[in-house]
Protein backbone atom coordinates (compact mmCIF):
# COMPACT_ATOMS: atom_id res chain seq x y z
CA UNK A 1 39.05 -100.82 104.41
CA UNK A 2 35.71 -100.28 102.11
CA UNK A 3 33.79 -103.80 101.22
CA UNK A 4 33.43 -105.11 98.17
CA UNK A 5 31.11 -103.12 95.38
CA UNK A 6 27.81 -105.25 95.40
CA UNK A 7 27.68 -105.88 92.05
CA UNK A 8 24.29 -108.07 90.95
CA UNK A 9 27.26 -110.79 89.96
CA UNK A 10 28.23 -110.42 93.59
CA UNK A 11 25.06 -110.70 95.10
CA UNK A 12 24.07 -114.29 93.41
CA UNK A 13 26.99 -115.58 95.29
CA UNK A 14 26.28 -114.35 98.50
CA UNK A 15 24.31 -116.92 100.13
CA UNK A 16 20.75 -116.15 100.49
CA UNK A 17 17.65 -117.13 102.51
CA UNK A 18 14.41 -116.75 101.65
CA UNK A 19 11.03 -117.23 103.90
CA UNK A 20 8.36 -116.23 101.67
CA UNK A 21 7.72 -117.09 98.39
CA UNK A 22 4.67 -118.18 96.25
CA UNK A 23 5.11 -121.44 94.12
CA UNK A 24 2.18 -120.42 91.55
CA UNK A 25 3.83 -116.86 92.22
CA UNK A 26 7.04 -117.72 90.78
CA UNK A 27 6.91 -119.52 87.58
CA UNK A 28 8.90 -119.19 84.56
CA UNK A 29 6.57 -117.64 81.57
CA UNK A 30 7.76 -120.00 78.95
CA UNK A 31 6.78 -123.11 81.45
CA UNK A 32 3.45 -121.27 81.50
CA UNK A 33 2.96 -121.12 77.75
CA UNK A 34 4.28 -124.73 77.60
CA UNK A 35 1.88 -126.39 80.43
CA UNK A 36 -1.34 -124.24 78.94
CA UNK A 37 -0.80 -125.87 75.81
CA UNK A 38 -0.28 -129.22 77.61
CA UNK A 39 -3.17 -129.07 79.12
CA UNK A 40 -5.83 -127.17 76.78
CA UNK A 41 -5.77 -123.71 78.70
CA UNK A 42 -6.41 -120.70 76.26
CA UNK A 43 -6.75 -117.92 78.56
CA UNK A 44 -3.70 -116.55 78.34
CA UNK A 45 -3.17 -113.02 77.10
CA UNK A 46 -0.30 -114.04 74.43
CA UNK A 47 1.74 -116.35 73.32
CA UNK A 48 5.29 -115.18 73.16
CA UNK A 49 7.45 -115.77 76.53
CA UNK A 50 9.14 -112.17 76.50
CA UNK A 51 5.47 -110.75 75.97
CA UNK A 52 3.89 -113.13 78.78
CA UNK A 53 6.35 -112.20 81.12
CA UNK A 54 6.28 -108.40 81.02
CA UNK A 55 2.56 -109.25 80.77
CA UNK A 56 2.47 -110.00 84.20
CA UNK A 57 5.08 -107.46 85.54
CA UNK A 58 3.57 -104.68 83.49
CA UNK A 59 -0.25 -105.07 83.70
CA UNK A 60 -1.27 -107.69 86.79
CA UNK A 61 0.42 -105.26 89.33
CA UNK A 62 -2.30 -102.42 89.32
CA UNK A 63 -1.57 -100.67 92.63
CA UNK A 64 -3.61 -102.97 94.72
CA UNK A 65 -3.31 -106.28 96.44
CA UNK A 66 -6.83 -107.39 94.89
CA UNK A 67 -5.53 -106.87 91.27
CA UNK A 68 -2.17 -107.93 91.69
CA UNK A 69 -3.66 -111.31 92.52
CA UNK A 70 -5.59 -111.61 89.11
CA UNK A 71 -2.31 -113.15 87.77
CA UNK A 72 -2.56 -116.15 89.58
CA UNK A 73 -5.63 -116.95 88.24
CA UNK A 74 -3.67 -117.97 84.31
CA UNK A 75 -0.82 -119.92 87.03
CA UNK A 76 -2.90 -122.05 89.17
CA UNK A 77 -4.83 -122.73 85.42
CA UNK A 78 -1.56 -125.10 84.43
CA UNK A 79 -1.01 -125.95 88.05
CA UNK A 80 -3.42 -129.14 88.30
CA UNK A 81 -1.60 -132.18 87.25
CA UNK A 82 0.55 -133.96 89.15
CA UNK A 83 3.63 -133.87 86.48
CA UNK A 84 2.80 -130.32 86.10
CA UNK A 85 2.94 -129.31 89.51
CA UNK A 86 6.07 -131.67 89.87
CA UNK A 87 7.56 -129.85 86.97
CA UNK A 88 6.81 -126.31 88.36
CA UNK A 89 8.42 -127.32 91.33
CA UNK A 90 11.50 -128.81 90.42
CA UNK A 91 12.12 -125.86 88.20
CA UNK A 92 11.51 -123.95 91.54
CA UNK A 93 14.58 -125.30 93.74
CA UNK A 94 16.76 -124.90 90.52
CA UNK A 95 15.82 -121.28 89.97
CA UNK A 96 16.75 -120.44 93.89
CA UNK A 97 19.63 -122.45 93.62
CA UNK A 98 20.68 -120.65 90.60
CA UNK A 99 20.16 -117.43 92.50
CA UNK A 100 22.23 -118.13 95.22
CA UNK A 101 19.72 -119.32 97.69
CA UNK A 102 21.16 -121.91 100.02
CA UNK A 103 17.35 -122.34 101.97
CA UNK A 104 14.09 -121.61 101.30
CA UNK A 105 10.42 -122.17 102.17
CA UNK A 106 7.69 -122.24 99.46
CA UNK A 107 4.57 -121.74 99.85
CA UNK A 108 1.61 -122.97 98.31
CA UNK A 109 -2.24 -122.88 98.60
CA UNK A 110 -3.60 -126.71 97.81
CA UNK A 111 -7.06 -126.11 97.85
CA UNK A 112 -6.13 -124.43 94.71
CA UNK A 113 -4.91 -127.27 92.54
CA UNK A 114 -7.61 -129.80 92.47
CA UNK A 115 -9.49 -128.62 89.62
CA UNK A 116 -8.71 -131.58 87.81
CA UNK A 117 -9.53 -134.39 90.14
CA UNK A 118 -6.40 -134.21 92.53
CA UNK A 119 -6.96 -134.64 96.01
CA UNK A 120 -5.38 -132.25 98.81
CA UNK A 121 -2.71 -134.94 99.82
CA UNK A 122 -1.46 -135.90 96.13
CA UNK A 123 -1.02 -131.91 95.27
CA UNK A 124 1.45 -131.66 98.48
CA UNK A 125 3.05 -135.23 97.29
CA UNK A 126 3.80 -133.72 93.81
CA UNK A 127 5.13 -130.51 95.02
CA UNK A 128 7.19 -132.54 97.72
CA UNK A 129 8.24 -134.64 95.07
CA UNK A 130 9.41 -131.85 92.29
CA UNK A 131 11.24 -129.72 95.26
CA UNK A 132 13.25 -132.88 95.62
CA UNK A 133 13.99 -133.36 92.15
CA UNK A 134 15.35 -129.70 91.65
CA UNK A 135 17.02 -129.89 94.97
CA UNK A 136 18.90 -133.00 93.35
CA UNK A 137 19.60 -131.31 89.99
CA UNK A 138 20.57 -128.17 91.81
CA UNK A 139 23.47 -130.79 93.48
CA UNK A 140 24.51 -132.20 89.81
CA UNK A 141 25.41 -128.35 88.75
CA UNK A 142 27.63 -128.05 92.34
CA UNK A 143 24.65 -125.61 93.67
CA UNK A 144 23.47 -126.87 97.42
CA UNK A 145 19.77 -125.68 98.62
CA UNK A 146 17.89 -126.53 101.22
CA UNK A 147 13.98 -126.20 99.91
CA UNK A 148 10.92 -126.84 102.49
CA UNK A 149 7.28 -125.55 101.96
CA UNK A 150 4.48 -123.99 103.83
CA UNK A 151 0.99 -124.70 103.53
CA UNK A 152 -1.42 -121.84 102.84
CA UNK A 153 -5.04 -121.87 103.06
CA UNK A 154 -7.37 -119.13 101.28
CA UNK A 155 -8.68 -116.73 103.91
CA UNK A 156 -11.41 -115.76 102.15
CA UNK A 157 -12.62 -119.78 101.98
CA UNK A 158 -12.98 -122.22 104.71
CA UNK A 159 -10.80 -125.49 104.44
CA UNK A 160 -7.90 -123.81 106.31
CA UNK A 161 -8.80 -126.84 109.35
CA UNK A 162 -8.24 -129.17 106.63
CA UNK A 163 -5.23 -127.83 105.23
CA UNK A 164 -3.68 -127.50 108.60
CA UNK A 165 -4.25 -130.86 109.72
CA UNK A 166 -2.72 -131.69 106.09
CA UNK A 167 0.46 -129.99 107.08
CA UNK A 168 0.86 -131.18 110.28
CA UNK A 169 0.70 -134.69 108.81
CA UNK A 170 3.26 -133.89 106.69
CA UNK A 171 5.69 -132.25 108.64
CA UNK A 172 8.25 -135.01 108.43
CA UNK A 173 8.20 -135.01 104.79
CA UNK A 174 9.61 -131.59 104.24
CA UNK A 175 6.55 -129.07 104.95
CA UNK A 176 7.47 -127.02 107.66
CA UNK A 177 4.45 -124.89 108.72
CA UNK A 178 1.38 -123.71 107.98
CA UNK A 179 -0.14 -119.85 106.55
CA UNK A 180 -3.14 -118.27 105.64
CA UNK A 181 -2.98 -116.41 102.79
CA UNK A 182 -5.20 -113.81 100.05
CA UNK A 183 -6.95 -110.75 100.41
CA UNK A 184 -6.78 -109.51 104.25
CA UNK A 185 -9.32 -106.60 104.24
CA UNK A 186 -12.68 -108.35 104.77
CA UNK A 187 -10.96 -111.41 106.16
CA UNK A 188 -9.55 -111.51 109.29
CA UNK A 189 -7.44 -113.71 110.64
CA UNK A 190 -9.10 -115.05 113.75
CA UNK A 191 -12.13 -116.51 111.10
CA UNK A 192 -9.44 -119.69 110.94
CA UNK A 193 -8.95 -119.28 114.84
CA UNK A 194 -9.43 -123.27 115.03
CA UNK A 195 -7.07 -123.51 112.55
CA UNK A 196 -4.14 -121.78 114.32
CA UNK A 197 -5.05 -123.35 117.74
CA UNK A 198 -4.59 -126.55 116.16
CA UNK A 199 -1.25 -126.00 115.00
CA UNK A 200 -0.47 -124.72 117.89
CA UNK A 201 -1.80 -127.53 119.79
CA UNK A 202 0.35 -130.10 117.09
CA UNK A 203 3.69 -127.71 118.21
CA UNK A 204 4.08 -126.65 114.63
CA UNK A 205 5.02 -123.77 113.13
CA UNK A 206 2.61 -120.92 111.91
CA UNK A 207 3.17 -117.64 109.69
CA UNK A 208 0.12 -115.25 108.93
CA UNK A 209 0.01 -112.88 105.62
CA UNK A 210 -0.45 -109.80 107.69
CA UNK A 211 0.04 -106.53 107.88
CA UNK A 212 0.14 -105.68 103.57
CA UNK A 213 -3.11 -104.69 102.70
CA UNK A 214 -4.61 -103.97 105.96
CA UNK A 215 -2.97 -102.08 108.42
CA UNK A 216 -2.17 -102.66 112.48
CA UNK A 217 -5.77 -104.68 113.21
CA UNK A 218 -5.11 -107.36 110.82
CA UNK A 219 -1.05 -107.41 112.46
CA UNK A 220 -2.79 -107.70 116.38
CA UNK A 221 -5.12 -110.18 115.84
CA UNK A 222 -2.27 -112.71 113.99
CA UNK A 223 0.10 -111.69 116.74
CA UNK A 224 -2.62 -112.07 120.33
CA UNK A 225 -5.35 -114.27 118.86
CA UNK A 226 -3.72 -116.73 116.17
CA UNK A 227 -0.37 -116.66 118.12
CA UNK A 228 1.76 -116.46 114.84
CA UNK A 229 5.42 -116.98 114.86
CA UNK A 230 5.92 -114.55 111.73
CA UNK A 231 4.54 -111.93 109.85
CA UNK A 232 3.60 -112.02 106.20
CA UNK A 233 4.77 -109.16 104.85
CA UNK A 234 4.20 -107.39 108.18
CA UNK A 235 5.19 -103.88 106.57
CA UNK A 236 1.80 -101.84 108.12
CA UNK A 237 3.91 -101.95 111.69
CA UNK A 238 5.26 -98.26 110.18
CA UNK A 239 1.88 -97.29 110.81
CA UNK A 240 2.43 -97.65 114.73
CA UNK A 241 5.42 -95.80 114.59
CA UNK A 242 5.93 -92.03 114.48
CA UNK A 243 8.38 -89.12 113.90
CA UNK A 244 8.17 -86.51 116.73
CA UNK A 245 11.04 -83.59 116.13
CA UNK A 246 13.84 -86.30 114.17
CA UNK A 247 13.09 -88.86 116.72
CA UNK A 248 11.11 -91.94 116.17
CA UNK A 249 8.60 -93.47 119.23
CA UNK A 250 7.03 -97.22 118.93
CA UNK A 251 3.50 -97.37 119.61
CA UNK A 252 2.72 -100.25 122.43
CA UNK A 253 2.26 -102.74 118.89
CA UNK A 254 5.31 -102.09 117.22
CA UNK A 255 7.12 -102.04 120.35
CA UNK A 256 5.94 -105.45 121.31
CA UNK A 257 7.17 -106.78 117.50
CA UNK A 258 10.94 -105.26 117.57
CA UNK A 259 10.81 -106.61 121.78
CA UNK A 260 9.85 -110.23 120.54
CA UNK A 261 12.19 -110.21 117.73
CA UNK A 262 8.77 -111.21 115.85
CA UNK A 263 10.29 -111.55 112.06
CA UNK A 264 8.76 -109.36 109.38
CA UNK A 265 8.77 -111.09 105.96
CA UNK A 266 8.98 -107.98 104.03
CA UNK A 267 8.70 -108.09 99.96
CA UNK A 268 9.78 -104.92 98.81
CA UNK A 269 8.84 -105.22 94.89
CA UNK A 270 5.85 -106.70 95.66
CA UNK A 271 4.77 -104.09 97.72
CA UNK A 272 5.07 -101.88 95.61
CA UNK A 273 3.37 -103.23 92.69
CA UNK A 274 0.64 -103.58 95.44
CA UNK A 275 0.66 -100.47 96.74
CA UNK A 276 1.58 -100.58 99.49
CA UNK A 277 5.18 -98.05 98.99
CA UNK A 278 5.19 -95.96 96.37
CA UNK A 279 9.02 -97.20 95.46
CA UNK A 280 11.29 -99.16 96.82
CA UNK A 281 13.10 -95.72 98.18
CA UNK A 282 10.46 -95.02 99.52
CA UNK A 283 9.59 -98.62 101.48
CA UNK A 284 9.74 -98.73 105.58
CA UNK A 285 12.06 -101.31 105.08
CA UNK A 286 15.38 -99.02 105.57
CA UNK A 287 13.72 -97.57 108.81
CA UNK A 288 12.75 -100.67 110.01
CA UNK A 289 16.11 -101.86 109.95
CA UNK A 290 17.78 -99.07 111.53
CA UNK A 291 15.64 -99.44 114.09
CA UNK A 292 16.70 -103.06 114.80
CA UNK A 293 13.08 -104.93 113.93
CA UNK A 294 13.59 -108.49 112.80
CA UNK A 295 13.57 -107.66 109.22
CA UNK A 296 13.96 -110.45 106.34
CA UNK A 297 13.90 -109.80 102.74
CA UNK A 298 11.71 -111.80 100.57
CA UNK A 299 10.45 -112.01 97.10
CA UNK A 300 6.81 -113.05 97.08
CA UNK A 301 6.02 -113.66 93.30
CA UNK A 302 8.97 -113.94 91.17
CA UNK A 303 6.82 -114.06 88.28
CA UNK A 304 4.36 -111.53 89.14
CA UNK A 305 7.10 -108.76 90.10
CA UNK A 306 9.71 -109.74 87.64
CA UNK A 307 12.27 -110.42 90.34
CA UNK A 308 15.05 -112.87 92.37
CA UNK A 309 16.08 -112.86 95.74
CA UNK A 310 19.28 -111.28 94.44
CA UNK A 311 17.46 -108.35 92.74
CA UNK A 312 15.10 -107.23 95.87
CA UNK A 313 18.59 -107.19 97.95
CA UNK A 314 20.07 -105.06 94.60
CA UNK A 315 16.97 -102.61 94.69
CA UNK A 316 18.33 -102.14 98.53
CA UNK A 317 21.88 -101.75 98.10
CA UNK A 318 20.97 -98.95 95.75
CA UNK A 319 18.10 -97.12 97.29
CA UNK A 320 19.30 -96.89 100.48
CA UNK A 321 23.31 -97.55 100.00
CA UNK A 322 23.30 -101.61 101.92
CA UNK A 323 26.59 -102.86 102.19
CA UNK A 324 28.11 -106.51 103.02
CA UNK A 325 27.54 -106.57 106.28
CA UNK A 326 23.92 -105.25 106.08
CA UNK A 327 23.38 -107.96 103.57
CA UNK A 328 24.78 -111.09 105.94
CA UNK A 329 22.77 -109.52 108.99
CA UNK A 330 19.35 -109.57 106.79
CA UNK A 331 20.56 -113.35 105.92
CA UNK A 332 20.85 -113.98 109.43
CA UNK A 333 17.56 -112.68 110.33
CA UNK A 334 16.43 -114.87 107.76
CA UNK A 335 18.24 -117.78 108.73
CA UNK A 336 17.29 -117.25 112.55
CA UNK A 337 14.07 -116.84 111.60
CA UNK A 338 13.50 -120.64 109.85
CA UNK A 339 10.94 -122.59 110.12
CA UNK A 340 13.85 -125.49 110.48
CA UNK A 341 15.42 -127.24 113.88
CA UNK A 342 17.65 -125.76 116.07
CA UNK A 343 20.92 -127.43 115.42
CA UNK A 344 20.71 -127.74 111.41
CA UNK A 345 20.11 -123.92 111.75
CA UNK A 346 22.96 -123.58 113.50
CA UNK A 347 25.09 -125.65 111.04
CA UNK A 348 23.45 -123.67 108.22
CA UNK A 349 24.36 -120.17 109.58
CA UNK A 350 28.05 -121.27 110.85
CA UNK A 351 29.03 -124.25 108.71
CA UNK A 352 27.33 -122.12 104.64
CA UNK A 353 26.05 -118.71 105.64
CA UNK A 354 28.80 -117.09 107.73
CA UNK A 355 31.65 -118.68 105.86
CA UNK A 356 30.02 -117.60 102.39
CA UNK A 357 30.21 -114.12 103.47
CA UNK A 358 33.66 -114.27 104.96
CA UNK A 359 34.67 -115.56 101.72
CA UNK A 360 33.43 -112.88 99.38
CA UNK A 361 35.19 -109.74 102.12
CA UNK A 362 38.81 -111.68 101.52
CA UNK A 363 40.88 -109.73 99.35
CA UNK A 364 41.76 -110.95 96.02
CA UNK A 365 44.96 -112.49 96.01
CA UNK A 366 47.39 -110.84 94.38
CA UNK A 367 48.24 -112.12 91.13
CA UNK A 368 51.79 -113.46 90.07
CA UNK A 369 51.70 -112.65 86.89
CA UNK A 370 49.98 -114.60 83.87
CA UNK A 371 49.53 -117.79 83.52
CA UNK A 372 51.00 -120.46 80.89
């Protein structure tokens, strides 16, 4: 019997996961016309929501990771007060939720929200603090989410000691592992070795941006230096993989990825606004996944690529013809793949995940006629 069609209607009820997304990558464009004017900023490039929005879609993604990052810069600008960054937050876990996303992790660079006198620690109190309150007004409209962030330092500056030691001190609070992110070429990661080896050494959790901008070097070094559990992105594997006569052979690298079940956090959209595919049917994502890597899918800047959770799984189901099932085993992934204990994993996947999806393959019931 044929599934369901996945309609996009469809696909916000199926419940999601999602492992890597940007807060200052992900807000919405009236909020950012609203905050600037809060707070004095006048650099953005208009005032009119609809325009700011396809602003950023339509001009900030340039075919490259460096210029896709300039939009950040006009973000992280209304991202320096605590009841903004409280606000941006909340609004966050509410957006998810809307989406259909039952977990997520959020991540988010400190260092770059102290512009205006905030220290490190009251940034990640603020964001801890909004997550919370959109988690609770995600409840009040019936929509349960799980939301936990990562901290990210900037690889191409040097507090990334200091921001790890921030996150493991705030691992009971609802940060649930550490990342380094920005431009990878130029900027390896073992130049925050000591960084990594003291997570490591605190038994936390660790994901590297890796793999997106710079190919199989900046993918070995996260993996046999820095130790990471995850890859960022992770899509520059396909380079270590070839076609020989219809049959594809795994270099020693991408061999040792799909053997460790090492998760990819792969952000189809965003790659290609950076580059990195030339269209989503055209991503390594589909031949990763027949090939049985760890695959997740992810959004990465919401704002930036103009998209949901529910829209990069959309973009799949019609490039390369997803169904149901395909859907619930990239949720899985995802939900394996948590930075998040053991047993409330467990509980997620069999007591919200599997259930979810079992729900939306049960046949409609057939109808008795029309009601009074």
């Amino acid at each position: 019997m044929p599934g369901p069609v996945l309609t996009r209607e469809l696909l916000v009820q199926a419940p999601k996961v999602l492992l890597h997304d940007h807060l200052d990558g992900g807000l919405r464009p009236a909020t950012v016309l609203e905050l600037a004017a809060e707070c004095g900023y006048d650099g953005l490039p208009t005032r009119d929501a609809d325009a700011l929005a396809a602003w950023f879609v339509a001009d900030a993604p340039g075919g490259d990771l460096v210029r896709y990052l300039e939009g950040f810069a006009h973000t992280t600008a209304v991202m320096q007060r605590r009841e903004h960054l409280e606000r941006v937050a909340a609004e966050c876990a509410l957006d998810l939720a809307r989406d259909g996303v039952v977990y997520a992790e959020v991540r988010f660079a400190p260092e770059l929200h102290t512009r205006e006198g905030l220290s490190l620690d009251q940034v990640v109190t603020a964001v801890l603090t909004g997550l919370a309150r959109g988690t609770a007004d995600a409840r009040r409209e019936g929509r349960a989410i799980i939301v936990r962030t990562i901290l990210s330092a900037m690889r191409q500056a040097a507090l990334s000691e200091t921001i790890a030691a921030l996150a493991g001190a705030r691992r009971d609070e609802g940060v649930c592992g550490f990342d380094i992110a920005g431009p990878e070429d130029g900027f390896p990661p073992t130049r925050h070795l000591r960084a990594f080896q003291m997570v490591k050494r605190d038994n936390f959790h660790m994901t590297i941006h890796a793999g997106e901008a710079f190919g199989l070097p900046s993918i070995w070094e996260a993996l046999q230096f820095c130790d990471a559990e995850r890859l960022g992105h992770g899509v520059r594997i396909i380079d270590d993989i070839t076609n020989v006569d219809g049959e594809y052979r795994l270099g020693r690298l991408a061999n040792y990825v799909r053997d460790r079940r090492i998760p990819l956090e792969v952000c189809p959209t965003s790659n290609v606004h950076t580059g990195v595919a030339p269209s989503v049917a055209a991503h390594p994502i589909e031949l990763l996944r027949q090939l049985r890597f760890r695959v997740t899918v992810n959004t990465d800047n919401r704002l930036m690529s103009g998209t949901s959770l529910s829209a990069e799984i959309a973009a799949g189901v019609a490039a390369f013809g997803w169904t149901l099932a395909d859907v619930e085993w990239l949720t899985l992934n995802a939900a394996k793949s948590a930075f998040f204990p053991f047993d409330q994993r467990l509980a997620l996947i069999d007591g919200v995940i599997k259930p979810g999806y079992a729900a939306l393959r049960a046949p409609e019931p057939l109808s008795a006629g029309p009601r009074a």
